[in-house]
C-alpha atoms as a PDB file:
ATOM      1  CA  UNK A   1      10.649 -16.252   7.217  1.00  0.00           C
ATOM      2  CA  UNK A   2       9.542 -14.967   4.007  1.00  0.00           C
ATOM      3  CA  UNK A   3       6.645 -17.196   2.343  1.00  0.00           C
ATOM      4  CA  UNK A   4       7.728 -15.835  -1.260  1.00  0.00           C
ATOM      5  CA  UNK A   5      10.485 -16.911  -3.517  1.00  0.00           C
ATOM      6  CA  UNK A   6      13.909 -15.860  -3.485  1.00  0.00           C
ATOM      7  CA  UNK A   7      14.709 -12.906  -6.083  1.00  0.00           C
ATOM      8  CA  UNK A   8      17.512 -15.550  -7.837  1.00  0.00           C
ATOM      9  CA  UNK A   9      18.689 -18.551  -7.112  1.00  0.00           C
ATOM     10  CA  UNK A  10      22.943 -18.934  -6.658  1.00  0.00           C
ATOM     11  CA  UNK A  11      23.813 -22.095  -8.457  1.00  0.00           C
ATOM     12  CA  UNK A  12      27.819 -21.975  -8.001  1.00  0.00           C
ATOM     13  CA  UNK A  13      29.378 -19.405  -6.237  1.00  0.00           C
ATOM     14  CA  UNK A  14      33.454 -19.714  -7.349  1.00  0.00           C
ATOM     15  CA  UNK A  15      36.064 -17.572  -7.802  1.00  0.00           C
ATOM     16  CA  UNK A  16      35.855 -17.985 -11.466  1.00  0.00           C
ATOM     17  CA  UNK A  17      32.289 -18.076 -12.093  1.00  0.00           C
ATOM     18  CA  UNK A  18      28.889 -16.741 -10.187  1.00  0.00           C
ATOM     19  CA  UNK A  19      25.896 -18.022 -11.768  1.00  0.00           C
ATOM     20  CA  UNK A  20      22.572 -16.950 -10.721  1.00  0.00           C
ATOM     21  CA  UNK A  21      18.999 -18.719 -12.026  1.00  0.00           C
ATOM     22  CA  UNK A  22      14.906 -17.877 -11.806  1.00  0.00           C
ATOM     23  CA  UNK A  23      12.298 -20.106 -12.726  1.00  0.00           C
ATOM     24  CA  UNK A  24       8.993 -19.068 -13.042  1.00  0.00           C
ATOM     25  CA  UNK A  25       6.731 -19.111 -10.159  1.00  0.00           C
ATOM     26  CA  UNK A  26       4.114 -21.471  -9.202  1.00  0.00           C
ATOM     27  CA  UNK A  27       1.672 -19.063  -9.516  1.00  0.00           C
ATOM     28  CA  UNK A  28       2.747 -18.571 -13.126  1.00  0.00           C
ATOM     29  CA  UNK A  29       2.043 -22.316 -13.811  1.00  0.00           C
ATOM     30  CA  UNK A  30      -1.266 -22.081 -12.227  1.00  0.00           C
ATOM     31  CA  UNK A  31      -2.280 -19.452 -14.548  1.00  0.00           C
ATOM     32  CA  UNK A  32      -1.311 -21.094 -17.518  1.00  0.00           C
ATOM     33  CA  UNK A  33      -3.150 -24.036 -16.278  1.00  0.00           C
ATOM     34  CA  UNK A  34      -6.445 -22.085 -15.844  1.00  0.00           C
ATOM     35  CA  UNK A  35      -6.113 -20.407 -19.017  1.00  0.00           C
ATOM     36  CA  UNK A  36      -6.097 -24.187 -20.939  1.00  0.00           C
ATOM     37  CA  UNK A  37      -8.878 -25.226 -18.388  1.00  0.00           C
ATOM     38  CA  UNK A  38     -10.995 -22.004 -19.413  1.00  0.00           C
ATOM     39  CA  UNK A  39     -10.218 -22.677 -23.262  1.00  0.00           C
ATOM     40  CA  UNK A  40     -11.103 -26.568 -22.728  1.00  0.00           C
ATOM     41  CA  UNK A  41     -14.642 -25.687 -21.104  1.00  0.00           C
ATOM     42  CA  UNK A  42     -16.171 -23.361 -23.368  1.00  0.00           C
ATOM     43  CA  UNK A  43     -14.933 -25.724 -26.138  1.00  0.00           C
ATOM     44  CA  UNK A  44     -17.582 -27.857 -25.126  1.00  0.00           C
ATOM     45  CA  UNK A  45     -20.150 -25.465 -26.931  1.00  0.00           C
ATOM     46  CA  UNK A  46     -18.456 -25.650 -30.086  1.00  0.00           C
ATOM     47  CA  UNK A  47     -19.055 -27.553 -32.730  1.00  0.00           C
ATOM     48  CA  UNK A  48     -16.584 -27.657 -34.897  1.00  0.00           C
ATOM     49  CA  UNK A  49     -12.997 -29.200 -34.154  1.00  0.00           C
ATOM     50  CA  UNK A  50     -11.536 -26.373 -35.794  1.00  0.00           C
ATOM     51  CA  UNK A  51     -12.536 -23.901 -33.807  1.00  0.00           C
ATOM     52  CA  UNK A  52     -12.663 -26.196 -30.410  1.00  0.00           C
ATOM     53  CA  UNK A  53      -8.703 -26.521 -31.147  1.00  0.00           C
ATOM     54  CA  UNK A  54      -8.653 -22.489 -31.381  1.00  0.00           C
ATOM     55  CA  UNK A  55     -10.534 -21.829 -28.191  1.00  0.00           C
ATOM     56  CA  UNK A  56      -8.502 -24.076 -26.294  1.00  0.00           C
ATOM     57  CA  UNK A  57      -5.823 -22.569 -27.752  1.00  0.00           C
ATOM     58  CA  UNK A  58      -6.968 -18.744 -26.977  1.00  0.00           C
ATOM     59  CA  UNK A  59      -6.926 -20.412 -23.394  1.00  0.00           C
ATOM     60  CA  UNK A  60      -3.783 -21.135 -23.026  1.00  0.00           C
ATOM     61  CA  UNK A  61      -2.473 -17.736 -24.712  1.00  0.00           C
ATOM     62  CA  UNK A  62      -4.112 -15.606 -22.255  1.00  0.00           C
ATOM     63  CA  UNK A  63      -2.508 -17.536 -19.662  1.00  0.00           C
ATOM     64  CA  UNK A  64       0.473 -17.523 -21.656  1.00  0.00           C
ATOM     65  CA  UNK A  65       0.933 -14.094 -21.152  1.00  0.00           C
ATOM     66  CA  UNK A  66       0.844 -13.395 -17.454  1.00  0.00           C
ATOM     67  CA  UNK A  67       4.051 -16.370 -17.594  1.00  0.00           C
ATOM     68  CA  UNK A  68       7.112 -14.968 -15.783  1.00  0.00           C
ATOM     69  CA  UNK A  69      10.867 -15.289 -17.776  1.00  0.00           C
ATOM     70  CA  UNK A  70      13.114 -18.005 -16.920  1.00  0.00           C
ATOM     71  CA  UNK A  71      16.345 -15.772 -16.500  1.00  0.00           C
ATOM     72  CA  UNK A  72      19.769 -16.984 -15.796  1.00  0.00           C
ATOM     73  CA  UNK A  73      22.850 -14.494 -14.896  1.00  0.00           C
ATOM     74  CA  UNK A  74      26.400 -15.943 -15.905  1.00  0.00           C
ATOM     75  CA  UNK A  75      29.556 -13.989 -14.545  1.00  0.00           C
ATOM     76  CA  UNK A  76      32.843 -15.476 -15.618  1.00  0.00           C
ATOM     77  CA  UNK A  77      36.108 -14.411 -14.745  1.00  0.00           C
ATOM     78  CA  UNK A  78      37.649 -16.357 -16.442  1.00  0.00           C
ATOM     79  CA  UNK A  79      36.377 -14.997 -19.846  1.00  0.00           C
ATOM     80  CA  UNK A  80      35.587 -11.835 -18.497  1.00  0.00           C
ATOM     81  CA  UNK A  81      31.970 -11.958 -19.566  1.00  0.00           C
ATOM     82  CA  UNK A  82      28.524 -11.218 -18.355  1.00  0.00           C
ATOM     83  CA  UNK A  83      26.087 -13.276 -19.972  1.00  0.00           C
ATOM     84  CA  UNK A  84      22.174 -12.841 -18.902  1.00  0.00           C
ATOM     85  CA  UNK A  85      20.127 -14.717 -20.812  1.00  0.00           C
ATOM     86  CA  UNK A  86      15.916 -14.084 -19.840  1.00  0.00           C
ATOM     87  CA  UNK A  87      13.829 -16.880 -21.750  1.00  0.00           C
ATOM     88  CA  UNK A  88      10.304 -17.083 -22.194  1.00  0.00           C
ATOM     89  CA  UNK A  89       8.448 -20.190 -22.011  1.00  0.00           C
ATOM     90  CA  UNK A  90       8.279 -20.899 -25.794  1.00  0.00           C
ATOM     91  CA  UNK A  91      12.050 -20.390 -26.335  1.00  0.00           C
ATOM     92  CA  UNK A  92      12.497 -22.502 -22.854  1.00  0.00           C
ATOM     93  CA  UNK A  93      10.713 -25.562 -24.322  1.00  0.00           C
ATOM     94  CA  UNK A  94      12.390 -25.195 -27.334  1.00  0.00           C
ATOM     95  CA  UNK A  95      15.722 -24.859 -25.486  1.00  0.00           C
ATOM     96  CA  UNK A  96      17.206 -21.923 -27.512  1.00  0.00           C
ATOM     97  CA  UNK A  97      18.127 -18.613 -25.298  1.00  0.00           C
ATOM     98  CA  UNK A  98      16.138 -16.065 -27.825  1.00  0.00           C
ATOM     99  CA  UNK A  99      16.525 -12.982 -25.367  1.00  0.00           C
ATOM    100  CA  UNK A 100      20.573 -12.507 -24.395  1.00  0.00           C
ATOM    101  CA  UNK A 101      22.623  -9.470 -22.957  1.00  0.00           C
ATOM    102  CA  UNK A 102      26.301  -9.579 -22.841  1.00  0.00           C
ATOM    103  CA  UNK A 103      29.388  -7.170 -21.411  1.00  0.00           C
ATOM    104  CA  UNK A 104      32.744  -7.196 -20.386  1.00  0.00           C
ATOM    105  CA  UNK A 105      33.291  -7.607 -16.888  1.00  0.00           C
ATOM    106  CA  UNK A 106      35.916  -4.589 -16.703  1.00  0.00           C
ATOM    107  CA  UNK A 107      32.539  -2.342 -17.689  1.00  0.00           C
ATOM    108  CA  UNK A 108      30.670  -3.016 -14.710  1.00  0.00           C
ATOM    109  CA  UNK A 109      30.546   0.431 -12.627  1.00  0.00           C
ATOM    110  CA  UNK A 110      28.428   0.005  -9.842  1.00  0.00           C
ATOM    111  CA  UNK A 111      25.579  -2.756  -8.902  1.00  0.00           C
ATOM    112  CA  UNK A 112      21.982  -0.859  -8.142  1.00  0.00           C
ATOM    113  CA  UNK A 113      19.052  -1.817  -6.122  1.00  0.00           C
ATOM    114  CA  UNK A 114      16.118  -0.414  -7.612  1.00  0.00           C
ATOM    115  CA  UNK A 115      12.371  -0.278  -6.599  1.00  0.00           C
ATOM    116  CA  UNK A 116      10.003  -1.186  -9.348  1.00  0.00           C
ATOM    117  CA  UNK A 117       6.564   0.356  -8.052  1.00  0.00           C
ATOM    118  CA  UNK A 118       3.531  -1.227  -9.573  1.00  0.00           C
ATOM    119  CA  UNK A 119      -0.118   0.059  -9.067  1.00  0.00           C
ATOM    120  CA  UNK A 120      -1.622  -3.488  -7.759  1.00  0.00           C
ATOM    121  CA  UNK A 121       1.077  -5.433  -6.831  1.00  0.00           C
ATOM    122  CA  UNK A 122       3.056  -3.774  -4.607  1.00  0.00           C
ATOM    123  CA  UNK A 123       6.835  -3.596  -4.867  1.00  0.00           C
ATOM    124  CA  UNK A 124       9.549  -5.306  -6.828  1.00  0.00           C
ATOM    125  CA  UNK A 125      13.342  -4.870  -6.934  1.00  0.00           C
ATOM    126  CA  UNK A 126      15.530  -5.292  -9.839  1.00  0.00           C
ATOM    127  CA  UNK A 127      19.189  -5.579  -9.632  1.00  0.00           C
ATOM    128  CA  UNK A 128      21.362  -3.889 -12.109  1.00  0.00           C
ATOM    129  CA  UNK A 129      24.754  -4.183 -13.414  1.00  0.00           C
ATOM    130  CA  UNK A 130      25.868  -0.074 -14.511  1.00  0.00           C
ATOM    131  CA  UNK A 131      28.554  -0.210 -16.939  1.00  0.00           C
ATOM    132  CA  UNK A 132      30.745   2.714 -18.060  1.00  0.00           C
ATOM    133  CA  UNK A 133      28.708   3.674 -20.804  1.00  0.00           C
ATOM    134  CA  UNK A 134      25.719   4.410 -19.058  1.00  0.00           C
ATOM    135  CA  UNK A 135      23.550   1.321 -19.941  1.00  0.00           C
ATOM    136  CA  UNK A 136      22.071  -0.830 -16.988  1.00  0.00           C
ATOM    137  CA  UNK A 137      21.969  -4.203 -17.558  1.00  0.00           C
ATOM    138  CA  UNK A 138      18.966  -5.212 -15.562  1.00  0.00           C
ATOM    139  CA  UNK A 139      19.486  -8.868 -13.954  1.00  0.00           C
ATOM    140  CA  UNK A 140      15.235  -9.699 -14.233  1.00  0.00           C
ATOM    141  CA  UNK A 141      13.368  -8.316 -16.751  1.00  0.00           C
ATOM    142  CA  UNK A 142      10.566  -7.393 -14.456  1.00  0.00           C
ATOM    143  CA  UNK A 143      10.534  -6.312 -11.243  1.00  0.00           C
ATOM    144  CA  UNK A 144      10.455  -9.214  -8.274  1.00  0.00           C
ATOM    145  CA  UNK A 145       8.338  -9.131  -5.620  1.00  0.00           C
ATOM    146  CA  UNK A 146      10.085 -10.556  -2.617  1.00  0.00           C
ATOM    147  CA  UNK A 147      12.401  -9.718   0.587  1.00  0.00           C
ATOM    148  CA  UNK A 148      14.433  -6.250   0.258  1.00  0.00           C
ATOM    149  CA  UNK A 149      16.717  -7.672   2.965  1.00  0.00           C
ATOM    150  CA  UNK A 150      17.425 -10.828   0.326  1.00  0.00           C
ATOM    151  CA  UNK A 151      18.159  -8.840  -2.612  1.00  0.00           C
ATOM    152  CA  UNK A 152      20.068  -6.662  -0.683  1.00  0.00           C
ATOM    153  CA  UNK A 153      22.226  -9.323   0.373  1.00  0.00           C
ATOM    154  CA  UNK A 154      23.040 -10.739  -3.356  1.00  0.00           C
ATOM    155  CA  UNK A 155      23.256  -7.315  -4.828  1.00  0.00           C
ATOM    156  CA  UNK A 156      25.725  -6.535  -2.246  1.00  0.00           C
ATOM    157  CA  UNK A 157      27.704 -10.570  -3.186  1.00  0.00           C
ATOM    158  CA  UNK A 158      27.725  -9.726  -6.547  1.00  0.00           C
ATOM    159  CA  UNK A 159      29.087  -5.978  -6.088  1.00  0.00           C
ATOM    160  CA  UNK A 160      31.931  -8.391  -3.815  1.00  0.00           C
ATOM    161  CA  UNK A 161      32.760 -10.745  -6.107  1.00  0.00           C
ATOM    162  CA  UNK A 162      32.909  -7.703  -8.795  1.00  0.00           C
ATOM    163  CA  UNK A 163      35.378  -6.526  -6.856  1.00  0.00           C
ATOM    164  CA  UNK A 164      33.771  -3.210  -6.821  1.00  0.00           C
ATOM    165  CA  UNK A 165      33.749  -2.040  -2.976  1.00  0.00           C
ATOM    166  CA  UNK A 166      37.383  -2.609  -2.749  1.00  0.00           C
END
């Protein structure tokens, strides 16, 4: 059993609509967390409120920025849509979707598997949606680092319920 967490999480699973979700890891949350907890300590050597407020603040912005996406996938047949929507933590506590892909449905192609390669962290797998045109529409923004075997599995759902291997 893998320790990591799943590459997407299947919130319904219908006939009419497949919706898949990904929340930003724990370890994001941690990082964010010791980014404000760096910015609050060295506050405590300066004086002035003003620029306490922007060191804390610094903090949190360089743990801001190693923050995974919040994405959400949305395929309805009914509409014959693919909605992705990838949201940053800013827009998500705002609750807008500020970063949002769509296509038809009849576009979809083929459904990919790729390996994202990264010098440090090892390997990550994106799954993409290849419509006619040529343009991949990535499910993640980034790579995710997790079971092959898993994404496998939901690439090869989603290329299913496409009706694509038919």
């Amino acid at each position: 059993m893998s320790s990591k967490k799943p590459y997407m999480r299947v919130l319904s699973f219908t006939p009419d609509l497949l919706q898949l979700r990904r929340d930003a890891t724990w370890t994001s949350w941690v990082m964010l967390y010791i980014g404000a907890a760096i910015g609050v300590y060295f506050s405590f050597w300066v004086e002035s409120y003003y620029f306490k407020a922007s060191v804390v603040l610094l903090g949190f912005c360089c743990g801001y920025t190693v923050f995974d996406s919040f994405d959400e996938v949305l395929l309805e047949k009914k509409h014959n849509k693919i909605r992705i929507y990838h949201d940053t933590l800013f827009s998500y506590l705002l609750g807008g979707n500020l970063d949002y892909m769509a296509a038809s449905m009849n576009e979809v192609e083929s459904v990919t598997l790729e390996e994202d390669k990264s010098r440090y962290s090892g390997t990550g797998y994106i799954i993409r949606l290849n419509l006619q045109n040529g343009y991949p529409l990535p499910l993640t923004k980034y790579g995710i680092h997790c079971n092959q075997e898993e994404v496998k599995k939901l690439a090869l759902s989603i290329e299913k319920w496409l009706g694509l291997n038919e």
